[in-house]
PDB file of N, CA and C in Angstrom:
ATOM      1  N   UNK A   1      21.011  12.133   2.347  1.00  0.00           N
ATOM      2  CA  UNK A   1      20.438  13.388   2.785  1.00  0.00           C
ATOM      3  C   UNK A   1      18.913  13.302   2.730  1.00  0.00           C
ATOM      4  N   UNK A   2      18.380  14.116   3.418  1.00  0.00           N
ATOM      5  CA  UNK A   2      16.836  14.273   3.490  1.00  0.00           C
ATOM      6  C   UNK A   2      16.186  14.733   2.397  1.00  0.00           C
ATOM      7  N   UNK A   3      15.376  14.100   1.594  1.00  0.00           N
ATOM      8  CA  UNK A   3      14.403  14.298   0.849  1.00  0.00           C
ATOM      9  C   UNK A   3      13.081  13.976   1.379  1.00  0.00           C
ATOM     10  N   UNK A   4      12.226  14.902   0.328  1.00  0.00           N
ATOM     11  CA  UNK A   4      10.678  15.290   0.685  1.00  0.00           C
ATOM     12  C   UNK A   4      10.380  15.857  -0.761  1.00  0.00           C
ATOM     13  N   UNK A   5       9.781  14.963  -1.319  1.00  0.00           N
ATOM     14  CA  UNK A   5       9.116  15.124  -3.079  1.00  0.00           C
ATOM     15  C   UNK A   5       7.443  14.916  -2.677  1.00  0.00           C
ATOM     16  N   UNK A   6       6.919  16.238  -2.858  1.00  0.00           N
ATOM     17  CA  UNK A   6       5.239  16.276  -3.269  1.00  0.00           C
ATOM     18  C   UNK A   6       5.061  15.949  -4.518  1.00  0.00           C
ATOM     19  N   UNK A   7       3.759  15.589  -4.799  1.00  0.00           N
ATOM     20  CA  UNK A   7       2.960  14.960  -5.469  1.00  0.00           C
ATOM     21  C   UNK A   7       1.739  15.055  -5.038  1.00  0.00           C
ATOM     22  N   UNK A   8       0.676  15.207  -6.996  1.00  0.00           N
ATOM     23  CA  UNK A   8      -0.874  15.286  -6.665  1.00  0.00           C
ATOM     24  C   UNK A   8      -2.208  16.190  -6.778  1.00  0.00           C
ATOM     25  N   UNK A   9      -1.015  17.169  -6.365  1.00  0.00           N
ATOM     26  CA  UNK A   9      -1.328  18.786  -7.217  1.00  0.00           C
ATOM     27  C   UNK A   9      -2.040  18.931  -8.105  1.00  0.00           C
ATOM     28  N   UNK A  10      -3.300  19.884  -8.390  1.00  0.00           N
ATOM     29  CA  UNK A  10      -3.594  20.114  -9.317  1.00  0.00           C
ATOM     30  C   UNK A  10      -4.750  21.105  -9.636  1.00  0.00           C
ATOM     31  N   UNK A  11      -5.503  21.120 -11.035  1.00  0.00           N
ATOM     32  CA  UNK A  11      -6.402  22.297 -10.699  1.00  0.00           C
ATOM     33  C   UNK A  11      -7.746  21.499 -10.144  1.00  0.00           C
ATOM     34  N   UNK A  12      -8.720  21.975  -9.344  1.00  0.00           N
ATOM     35  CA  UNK A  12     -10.215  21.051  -9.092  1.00  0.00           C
ATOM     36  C   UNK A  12     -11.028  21.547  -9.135  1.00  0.00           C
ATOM     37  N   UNK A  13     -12.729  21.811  -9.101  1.00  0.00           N
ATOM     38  CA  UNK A  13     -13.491  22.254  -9.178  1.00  0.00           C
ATOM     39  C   UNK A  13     -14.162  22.430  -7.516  1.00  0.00           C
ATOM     40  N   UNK A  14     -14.333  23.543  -7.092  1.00  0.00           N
ATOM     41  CA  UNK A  14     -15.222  23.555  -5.796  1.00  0.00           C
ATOM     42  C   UNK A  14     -15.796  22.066  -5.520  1.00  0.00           C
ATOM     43  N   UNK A  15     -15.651  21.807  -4.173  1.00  0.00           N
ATOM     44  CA  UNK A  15     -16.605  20.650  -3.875  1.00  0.00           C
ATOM     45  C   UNK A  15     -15.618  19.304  -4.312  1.00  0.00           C
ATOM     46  N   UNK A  16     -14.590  19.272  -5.103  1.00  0.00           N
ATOM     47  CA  UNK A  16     -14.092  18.421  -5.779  1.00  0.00           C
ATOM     48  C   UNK A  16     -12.312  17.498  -4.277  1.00  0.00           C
ATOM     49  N   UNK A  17     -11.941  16.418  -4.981  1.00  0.00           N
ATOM     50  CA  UNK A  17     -11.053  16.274  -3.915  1.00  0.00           C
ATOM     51  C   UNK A  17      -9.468  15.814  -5.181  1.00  0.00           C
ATOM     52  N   UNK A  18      -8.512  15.469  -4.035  1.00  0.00           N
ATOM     53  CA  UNK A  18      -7.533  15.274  -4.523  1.00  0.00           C
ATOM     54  C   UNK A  18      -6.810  14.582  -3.254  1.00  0.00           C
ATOM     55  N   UNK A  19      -6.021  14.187  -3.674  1.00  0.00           N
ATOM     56  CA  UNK A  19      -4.966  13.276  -2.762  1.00  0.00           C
ATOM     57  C   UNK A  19      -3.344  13.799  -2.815  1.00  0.00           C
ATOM     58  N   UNK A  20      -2.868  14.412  -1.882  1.00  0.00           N
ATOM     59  CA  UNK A  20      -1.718  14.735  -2.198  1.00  0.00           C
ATOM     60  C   UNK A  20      -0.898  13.635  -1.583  1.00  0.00           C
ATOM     61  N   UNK A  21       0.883  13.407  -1.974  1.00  0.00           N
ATOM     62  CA  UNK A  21       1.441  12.303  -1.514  1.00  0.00           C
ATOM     63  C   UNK A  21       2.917  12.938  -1.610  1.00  0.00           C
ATOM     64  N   UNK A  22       3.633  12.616  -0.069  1.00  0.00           N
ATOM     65  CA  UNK A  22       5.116  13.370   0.148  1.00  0.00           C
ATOM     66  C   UNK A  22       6.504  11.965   0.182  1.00  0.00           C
ATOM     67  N   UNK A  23       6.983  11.197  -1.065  1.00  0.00           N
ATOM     68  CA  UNK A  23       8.147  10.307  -0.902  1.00  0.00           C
ATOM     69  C   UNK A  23       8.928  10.908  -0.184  1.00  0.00           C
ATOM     70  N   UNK A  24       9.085   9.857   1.117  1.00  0.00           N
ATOM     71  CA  UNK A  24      10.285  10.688   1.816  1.00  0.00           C
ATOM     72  C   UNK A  24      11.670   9.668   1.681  1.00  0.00           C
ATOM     73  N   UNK A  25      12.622  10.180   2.070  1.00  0.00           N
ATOM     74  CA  UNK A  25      13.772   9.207   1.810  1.00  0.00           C
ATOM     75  C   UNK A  25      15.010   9.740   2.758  1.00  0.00           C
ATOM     76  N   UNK A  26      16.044   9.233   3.230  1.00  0.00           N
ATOM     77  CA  UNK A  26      16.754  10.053   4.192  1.00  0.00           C
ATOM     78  C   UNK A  26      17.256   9.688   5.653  1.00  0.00           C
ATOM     79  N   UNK A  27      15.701   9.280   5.911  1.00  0.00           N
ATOM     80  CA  UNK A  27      15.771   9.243   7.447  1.00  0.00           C
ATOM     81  C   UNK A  27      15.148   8.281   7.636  1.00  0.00           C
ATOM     82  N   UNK A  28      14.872   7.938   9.173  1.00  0.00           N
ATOM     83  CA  UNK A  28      13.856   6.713   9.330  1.00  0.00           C
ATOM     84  C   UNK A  28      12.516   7.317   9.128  1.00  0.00           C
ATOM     85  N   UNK A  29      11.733   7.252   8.112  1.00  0.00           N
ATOM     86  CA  UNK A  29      10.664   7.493   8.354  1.00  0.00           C
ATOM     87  C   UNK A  29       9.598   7.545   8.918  1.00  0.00           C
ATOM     88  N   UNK A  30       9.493   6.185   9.717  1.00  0.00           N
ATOM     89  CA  UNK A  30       8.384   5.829  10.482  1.00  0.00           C
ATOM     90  C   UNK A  30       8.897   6.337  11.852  1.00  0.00           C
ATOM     91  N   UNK A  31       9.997   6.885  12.107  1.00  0.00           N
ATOM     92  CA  UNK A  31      10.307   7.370  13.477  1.00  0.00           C
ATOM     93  C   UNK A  31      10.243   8.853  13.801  1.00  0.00           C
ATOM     94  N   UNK A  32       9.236   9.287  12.675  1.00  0.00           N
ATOM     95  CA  UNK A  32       9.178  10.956  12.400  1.00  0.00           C
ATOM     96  C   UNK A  32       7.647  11.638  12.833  1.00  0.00           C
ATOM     97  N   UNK A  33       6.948  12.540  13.415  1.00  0.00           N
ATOM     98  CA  UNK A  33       6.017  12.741  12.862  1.00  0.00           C
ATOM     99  C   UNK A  33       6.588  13.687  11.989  1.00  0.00           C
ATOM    100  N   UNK A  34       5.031  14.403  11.059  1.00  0.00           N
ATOM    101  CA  UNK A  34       5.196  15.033  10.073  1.00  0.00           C
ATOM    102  C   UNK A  34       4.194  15.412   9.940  1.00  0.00           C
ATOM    103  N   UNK A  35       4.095  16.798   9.002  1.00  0.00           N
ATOM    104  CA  UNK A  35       3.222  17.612   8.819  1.00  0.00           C
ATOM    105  C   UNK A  35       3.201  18.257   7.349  1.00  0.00           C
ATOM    106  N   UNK A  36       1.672  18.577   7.261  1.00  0.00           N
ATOM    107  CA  UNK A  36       1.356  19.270   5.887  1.00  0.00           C
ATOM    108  C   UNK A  36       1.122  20.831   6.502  1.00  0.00           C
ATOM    109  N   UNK A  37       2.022  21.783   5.805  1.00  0.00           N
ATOM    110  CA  UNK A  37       1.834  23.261   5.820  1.00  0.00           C
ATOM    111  C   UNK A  37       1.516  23.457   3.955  1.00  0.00           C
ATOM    112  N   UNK A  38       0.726  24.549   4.046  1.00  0.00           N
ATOM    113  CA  UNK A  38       0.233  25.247   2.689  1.00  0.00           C
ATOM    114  C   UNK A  38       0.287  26.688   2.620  1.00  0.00           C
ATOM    115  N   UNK A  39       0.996  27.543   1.572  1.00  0.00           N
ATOM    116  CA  UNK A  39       1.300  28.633   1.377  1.00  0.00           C
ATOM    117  C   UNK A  39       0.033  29.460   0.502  1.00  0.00           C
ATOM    118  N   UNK A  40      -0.748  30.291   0.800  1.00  0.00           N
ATOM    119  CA  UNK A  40      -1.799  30.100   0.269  1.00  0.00           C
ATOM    120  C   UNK A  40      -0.675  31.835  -0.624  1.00  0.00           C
ATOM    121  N   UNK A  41      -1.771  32.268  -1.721  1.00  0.00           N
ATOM    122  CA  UNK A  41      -1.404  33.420  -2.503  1.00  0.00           C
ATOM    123  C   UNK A  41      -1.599  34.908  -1.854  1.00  0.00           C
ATOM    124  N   UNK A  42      -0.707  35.492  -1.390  1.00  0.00           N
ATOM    125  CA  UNK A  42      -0.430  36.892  -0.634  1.00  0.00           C
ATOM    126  C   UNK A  42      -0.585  36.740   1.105  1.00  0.00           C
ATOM    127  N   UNK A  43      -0.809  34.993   1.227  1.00  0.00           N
ATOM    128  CA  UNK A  43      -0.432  35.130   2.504  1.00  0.00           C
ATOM    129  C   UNK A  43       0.704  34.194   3.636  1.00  0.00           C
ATOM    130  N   UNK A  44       0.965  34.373   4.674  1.00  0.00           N
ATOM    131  CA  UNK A  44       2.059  33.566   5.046  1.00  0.00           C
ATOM    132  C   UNK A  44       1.495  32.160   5.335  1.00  0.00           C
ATOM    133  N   UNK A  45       2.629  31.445   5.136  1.00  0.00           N
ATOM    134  CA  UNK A  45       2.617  29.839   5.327  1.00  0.00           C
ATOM    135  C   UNK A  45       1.973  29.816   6.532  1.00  0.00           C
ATOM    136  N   UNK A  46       0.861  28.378   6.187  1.00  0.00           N
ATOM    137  CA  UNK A  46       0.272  28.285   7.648  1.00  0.00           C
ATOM    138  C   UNK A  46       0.035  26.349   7.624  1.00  0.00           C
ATOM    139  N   UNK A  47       0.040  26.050   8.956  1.00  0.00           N
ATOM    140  CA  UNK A  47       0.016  24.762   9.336  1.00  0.00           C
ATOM    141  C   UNK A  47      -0.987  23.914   9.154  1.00  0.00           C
ATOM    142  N   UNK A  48      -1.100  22.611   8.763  1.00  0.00           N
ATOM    143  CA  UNK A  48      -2.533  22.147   8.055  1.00  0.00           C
ATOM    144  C   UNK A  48      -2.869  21.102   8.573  1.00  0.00           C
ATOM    145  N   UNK A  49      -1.681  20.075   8.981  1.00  0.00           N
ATOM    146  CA  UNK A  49      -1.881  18.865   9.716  1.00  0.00           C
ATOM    147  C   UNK A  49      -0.771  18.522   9.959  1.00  0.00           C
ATOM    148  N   UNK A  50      -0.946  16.968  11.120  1.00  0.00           N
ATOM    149  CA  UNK A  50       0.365  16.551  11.712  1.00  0.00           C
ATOM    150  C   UNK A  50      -0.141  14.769  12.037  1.00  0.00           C
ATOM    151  N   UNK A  51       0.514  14.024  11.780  1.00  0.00           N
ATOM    152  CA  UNK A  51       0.415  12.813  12.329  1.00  0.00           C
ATOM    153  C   UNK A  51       1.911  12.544  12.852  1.00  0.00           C
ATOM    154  N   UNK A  52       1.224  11.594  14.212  1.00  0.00           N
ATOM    155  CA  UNK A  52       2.687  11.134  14.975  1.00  0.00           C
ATOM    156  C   UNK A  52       3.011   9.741  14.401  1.00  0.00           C
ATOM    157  N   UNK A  53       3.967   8.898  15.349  1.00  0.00           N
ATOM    158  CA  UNK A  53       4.613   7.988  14.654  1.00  0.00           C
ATOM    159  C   UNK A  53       3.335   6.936  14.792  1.00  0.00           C
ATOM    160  N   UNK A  54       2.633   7.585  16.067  1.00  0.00           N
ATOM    161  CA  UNK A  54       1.458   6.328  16.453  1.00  0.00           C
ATOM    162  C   UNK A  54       0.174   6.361  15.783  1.00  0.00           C
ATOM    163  N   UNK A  55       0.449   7.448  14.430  1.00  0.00           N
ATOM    164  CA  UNK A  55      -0.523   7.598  14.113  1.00  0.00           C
ATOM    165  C   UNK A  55      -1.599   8.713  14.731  1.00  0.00           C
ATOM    166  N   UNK A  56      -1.372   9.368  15.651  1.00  0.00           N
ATOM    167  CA  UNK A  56      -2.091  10.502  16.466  1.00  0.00           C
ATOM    168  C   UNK A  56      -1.614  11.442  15.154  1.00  0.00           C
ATOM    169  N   UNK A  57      -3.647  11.999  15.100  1.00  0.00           N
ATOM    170  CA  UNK A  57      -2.984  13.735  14.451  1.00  0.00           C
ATOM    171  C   UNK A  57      -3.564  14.425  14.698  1.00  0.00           C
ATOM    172  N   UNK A  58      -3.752  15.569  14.089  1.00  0.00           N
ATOM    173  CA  UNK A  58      -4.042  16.650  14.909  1.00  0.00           C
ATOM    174  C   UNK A  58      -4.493  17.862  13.098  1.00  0.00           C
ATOM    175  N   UNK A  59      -5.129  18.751  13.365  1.00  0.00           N
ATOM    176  CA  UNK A  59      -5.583  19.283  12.136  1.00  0.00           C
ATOM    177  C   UNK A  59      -6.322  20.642  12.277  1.00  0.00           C
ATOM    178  N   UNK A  60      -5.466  21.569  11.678  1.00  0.00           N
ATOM    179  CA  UNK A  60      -6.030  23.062  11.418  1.00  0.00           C
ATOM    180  C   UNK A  60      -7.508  22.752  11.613  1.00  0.00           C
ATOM    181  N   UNK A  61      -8.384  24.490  12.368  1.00  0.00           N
ATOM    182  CA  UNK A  61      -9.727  24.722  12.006  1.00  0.00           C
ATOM    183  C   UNK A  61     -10.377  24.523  10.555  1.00  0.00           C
ATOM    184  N   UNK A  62      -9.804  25.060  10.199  1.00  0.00           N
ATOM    185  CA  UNK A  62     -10.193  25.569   8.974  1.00  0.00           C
ATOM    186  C   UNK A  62     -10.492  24.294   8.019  1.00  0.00           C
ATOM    187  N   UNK A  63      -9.605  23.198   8.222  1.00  0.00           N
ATOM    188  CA  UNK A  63      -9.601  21.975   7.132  1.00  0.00           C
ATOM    189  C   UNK A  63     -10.073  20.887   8.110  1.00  0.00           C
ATOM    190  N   UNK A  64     -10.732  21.077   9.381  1.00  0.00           N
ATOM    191  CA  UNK A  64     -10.971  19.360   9.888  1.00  0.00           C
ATOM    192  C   UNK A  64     -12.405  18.913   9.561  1.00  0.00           C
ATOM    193  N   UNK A  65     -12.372  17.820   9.272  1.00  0.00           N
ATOM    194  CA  UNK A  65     -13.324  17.013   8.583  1.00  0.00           C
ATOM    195  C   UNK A  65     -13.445  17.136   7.053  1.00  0.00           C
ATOM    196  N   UNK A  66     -12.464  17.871   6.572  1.00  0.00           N
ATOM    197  CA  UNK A  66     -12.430  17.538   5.142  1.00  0.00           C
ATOM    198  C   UNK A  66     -11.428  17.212   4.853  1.00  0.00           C
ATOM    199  N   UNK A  67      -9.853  17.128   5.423  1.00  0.00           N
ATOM    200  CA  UNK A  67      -8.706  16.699   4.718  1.00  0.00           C
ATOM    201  C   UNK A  67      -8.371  15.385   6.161  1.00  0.00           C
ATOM    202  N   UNK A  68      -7.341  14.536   5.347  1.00  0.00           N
ATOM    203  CA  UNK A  68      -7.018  13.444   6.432  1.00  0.00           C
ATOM    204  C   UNK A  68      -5.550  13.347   6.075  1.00  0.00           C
ATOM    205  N   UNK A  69      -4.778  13.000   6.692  1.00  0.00           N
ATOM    206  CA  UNK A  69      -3.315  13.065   6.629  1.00  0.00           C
ATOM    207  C   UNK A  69      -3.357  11.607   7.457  1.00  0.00           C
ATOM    208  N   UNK A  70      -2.398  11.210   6.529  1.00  0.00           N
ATOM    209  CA  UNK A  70      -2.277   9.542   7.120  1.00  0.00           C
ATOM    210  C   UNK A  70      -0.935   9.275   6.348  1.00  0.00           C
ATOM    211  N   UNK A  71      -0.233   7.909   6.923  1.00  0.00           N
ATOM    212  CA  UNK A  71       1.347   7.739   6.423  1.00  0.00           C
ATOM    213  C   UNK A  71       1.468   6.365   6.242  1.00  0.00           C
ATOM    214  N   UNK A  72       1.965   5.710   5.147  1.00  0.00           N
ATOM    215  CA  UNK A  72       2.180   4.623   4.748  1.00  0.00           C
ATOM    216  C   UNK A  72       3.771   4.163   5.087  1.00  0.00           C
ATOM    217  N   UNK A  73       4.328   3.473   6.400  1.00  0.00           N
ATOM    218  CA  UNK A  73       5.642   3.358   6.464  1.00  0.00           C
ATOM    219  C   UNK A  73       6.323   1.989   6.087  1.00  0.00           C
ATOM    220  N   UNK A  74       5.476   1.753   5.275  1.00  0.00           N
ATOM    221  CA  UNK A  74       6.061   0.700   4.466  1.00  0.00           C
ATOM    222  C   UNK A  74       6.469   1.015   2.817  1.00  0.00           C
ATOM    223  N   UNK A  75       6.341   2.233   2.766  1.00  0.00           N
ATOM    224  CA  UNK A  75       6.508   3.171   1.407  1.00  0.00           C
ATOM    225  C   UNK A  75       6.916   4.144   1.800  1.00  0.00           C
ATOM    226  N   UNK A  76       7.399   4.921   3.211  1.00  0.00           N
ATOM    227  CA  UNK A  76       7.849   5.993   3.501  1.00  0.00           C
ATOM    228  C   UNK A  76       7.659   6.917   2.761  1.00  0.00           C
ATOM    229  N   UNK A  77       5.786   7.777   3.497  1.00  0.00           N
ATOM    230  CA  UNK A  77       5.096   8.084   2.502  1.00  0.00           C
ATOM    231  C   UNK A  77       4.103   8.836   2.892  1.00  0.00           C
ATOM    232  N   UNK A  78       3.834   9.992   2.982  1.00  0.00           N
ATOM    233  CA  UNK A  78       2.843  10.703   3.673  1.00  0.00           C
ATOM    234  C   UNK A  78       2.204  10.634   2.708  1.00  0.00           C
ATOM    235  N   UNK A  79       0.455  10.877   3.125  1.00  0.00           N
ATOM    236  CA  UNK A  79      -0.409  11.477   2.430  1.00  0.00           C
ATOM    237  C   UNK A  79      -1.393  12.516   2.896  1.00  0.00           C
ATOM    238  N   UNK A  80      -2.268  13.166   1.865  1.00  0.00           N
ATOM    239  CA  UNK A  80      -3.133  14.427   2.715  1.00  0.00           C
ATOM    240  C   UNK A  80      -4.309  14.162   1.446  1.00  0.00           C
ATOM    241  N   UNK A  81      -5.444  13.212   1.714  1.00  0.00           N
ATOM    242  CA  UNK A  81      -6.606  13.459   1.666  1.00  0.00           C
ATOM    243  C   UNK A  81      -7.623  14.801   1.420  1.00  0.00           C
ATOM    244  N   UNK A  82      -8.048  15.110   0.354  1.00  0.00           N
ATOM    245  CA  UNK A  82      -8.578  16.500   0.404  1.00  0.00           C
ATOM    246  C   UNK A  82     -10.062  16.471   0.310  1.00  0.00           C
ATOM    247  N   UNK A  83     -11.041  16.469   0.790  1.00  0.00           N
ATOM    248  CA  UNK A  83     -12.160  16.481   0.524  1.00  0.00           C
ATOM    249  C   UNK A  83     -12.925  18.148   0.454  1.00  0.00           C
ATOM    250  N   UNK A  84     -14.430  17.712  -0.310  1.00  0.00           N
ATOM    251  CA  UNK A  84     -15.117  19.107  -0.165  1.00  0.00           C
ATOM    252  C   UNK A  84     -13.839  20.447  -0.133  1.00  0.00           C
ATOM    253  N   UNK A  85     -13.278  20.806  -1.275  1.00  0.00           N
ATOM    254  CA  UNK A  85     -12.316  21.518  -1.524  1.00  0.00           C
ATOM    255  C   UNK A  85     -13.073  22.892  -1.782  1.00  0.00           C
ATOM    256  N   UNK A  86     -12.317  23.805  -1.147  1.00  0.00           N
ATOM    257  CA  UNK A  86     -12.919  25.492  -1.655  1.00  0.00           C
ATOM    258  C   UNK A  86     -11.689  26.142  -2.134  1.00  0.00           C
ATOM    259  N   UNK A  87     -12.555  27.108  -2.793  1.00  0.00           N
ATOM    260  CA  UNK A  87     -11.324  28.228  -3.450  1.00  0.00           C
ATOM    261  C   UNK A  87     -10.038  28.952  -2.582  1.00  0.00           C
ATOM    262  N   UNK A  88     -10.678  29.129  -1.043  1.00  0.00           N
ATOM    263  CA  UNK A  88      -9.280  28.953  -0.229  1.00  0.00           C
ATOM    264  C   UNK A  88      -8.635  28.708   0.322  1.00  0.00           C
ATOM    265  N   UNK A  89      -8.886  27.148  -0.291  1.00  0.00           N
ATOM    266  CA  UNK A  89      -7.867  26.108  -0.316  1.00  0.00           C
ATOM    267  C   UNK A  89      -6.423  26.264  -1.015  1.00  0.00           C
ATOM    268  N   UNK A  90      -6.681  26.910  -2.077  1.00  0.00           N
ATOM    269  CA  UNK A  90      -5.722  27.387  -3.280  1.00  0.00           C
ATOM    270  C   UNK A  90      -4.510  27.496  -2.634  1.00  0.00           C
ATOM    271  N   UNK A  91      -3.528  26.389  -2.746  1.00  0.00           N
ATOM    272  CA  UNK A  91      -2.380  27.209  -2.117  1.00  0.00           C
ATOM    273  C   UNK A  91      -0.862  26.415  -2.848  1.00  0.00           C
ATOM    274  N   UNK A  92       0.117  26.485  -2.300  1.00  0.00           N
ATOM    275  CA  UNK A  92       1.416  25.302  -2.536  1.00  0.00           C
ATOM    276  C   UNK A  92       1.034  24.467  -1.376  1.00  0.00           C
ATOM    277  N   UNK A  93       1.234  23.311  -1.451  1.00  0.00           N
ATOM    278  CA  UNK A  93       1.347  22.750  -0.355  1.00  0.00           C
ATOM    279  C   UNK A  93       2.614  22.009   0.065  1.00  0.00           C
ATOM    280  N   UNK A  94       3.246  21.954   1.183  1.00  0.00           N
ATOM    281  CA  UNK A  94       4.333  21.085   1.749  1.00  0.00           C
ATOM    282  C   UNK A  94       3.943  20.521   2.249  1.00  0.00           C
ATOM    283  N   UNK A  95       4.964  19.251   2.780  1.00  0.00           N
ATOM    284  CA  UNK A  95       5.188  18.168   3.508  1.00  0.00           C
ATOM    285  C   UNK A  95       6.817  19.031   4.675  1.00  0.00           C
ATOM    286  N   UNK A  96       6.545  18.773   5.846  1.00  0.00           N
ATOM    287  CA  UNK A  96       7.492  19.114   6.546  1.00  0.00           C
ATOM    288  C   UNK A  96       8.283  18.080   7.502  1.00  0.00           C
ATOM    289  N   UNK A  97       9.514  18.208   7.491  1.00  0.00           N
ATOM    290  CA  UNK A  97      10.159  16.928   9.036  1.00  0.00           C
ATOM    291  C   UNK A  97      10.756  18.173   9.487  1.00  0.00           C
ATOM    292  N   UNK A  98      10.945  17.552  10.907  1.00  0.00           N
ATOM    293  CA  UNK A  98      11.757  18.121  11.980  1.00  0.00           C
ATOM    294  C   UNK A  98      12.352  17.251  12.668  1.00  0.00           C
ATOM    295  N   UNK A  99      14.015  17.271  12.425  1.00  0.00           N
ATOM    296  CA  UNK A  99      15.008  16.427  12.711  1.00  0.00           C
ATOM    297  C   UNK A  99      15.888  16.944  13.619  1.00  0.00           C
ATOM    298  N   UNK A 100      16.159  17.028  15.129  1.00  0.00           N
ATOM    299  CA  UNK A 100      17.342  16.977  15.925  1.00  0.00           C
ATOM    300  C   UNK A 100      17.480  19.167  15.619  1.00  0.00           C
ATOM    301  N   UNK A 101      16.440  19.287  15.265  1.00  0.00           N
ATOM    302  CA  UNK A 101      16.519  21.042  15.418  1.00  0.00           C
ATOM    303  C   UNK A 101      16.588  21.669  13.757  1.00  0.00           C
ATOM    304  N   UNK A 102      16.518  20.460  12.940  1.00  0.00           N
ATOM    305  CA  UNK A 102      16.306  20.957  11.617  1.00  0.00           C
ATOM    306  C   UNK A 102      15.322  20.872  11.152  1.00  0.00           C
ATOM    307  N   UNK A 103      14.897  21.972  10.399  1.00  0.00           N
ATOM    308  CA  UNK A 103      13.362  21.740   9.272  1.00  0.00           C
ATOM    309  C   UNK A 103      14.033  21.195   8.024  1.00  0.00           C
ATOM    310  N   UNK A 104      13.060  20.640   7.863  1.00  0.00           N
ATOM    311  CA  UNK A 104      12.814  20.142   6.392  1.00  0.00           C
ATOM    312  C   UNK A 104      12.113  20.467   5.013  1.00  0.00           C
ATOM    313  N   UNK A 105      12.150  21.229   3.933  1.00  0.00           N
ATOM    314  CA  UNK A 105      11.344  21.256   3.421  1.00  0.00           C
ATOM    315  C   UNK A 105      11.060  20.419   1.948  1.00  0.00           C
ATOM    316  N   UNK A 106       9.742  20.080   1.388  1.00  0.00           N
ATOM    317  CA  UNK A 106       9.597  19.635  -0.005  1.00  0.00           C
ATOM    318  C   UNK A 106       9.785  20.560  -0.608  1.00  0.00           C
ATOM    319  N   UNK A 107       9.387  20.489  -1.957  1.00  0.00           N
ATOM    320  CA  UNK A 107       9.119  21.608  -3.099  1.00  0.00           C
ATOM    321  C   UNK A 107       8.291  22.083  -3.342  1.00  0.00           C
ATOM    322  N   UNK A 108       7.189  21.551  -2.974  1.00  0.00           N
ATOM    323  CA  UNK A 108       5.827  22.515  -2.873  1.00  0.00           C
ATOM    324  C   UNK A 108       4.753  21.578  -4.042  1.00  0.00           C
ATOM    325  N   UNK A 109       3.821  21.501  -3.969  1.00  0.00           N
ATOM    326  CA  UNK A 109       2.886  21.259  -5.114  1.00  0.00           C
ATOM    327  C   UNK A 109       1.677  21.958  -5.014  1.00  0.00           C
ATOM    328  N   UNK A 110       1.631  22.616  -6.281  1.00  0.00           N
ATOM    329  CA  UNK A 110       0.532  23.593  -6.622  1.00  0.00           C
ATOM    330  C   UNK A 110      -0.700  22.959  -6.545  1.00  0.00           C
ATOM    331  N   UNK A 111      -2.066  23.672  -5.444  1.00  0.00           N
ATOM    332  CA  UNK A 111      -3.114  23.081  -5.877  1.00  0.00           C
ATOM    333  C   UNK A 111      -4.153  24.626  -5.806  1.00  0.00           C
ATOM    334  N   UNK A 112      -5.172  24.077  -6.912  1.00  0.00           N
ATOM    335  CA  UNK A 112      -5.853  25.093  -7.239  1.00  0.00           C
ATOM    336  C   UNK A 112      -7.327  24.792  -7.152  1.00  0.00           C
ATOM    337  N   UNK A 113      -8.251  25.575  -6.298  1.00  0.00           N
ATOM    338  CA  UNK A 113      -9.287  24.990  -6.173  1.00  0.00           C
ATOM    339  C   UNK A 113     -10.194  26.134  -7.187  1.00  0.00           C
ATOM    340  N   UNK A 114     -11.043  26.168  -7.944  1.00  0.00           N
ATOM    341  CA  UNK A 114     -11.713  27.345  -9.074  1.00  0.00           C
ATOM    342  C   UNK A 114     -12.350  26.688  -9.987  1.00  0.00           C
ATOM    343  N   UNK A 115     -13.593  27.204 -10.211  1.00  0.00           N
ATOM    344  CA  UNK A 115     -14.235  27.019 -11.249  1.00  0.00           C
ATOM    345  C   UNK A 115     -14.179  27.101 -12.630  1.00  0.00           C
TER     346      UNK A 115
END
C-alpha cells in the first residue's frame, strides 16, 4: 500500500532554513510527480510545489526563490528545501501523490517559523 512519511519539521528562527524529506514506498516512485501542500493555522490547505518525473517544477507565489523541491529516485524520496523562512511559513506540511484518481496523503510535519 501507499505510504508517504514526512520528516524535518521543526521550530526556526526568521530568516533561518530547514529541509523537509517525504519516504515514499508503495508505488513506482520515480513514475510519479509530486507535490508539497502546507496547512497553515486557521487557514485552508494550500499548494506549495510540484516536481514532474523529468524533474520540471513548478512553485507557489508566495515561496519561489526560497524553497526548492527536488526528488531523489534512487531513495524514493522527495525533498522541500526551505530557505529565508518567515513566520507565515508556520504551517503542517505534506507530501502528496496522485494515483489513477487517488490522493495520497502523509502525516503532516509541523514546522514553525518564530522568534
Amino acid at each position: 500500500q501507499v505510504q508517504l512519511v514526512e520528516s524535518g519539521g521543526g521550530l526556526v528562527q526568521p530568516g533561518g532554513s530547514l529541509r523537509l524529506s517525504c519516504a515514499a514506498s508503495g508505488f513506482t516512485f520515480s513514475r510519479h510527480g509530486m507535490s508539497w501542500y502546507r496547512h497553515p493555522p486557521g487557514k485552508e490547505r494550500e499548494w506549495v510545489a510540484w516536481i514532474g518525473i523529468t524533474d520540471l517544477t513548478n512553485y507557489a507565489d508566495s515561496v519561489k526563490g526560497r524553497f526548492t523541491i527536488s526528488r531523489d529516485n534512487t531513495k524514493d524520496t522527495l525533498y522541500l528545501q526551505m530557505n529565508s523562512l518567515r513566520p507565515e511559513d508556520t504551517a503542517v506540511y505534506y507530501c502528496r501523490l496522485v494515483d489513477s484518481g487517488t490522493t495520497y496523503w502523509g502525516q503532516g510535519t509541523q514546522v514553525t517559523v518564530s522568534s
